[in-house]
C-alpha atoms as a PDB file:
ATOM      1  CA  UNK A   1      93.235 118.625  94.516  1.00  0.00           C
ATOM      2  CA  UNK A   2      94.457 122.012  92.433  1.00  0.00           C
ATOM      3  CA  UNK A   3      97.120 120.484  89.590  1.00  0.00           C
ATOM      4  CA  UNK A   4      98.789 123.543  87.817  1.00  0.00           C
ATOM      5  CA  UNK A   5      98.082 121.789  84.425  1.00  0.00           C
ATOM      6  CA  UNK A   6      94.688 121.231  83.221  1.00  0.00           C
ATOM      7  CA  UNK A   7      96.111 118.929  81.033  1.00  0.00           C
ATOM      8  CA  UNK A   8      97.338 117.004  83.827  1.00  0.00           C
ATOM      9  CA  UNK A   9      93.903 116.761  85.341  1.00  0.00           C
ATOM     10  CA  UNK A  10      92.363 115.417  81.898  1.00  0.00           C
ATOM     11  CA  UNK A  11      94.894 112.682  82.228  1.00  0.00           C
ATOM     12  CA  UNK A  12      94.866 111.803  85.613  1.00  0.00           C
ATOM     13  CA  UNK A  13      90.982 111.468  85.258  1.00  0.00           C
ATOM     14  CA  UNK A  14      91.318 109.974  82.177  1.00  0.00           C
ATOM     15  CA  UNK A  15      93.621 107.443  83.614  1.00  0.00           C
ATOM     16  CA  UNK A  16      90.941 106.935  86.815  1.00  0.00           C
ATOM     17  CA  UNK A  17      88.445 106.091  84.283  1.00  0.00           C
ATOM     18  CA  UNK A  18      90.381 103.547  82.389  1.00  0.00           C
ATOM     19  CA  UNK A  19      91.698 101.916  85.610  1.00  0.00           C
ATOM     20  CA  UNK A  20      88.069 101.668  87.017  1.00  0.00           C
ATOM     21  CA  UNK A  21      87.100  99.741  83.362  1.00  0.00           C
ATOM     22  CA  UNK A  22      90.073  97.549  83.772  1.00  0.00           C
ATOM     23  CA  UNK A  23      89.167  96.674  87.398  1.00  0.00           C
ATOM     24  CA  UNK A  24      85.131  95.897  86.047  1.00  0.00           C
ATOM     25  CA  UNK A  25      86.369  94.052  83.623  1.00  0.00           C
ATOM     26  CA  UNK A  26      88.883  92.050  86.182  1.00  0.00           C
ATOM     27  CA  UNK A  27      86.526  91.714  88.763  1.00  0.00           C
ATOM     28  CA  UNK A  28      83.870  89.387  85.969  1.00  0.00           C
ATOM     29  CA  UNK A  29      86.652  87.264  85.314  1.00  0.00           C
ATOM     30  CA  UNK A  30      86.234  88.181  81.739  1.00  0.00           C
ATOM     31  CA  UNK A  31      88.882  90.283  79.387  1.00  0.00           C
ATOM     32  CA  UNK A  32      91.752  89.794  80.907  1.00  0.00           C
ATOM     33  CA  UNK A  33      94.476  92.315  79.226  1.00  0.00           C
ATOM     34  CA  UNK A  34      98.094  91.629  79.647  1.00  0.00           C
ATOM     35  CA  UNK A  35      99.746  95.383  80.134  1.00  0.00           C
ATOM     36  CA  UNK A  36     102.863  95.641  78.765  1.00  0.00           C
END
């Protein structure tokens, strides 16, 4: 998956990571944040 940007790839992986803690933090029933 080539992106032109580097930048882009920080953010997309950056945005893979926080999803992933969102969905951990889902899936224990605790923390649930209301996204605005």
């Amino acid at each position: 998956m080539a992106t032109p940007h580097s930048g882009c790839a920080n953010d997309l992986r950056l945005a893979l990571k926080v999803m992933a803690q969102i969905l951990a933090h889902s899936r224990t029933g605790k923390g649930h944040l209301s996204l605005g």
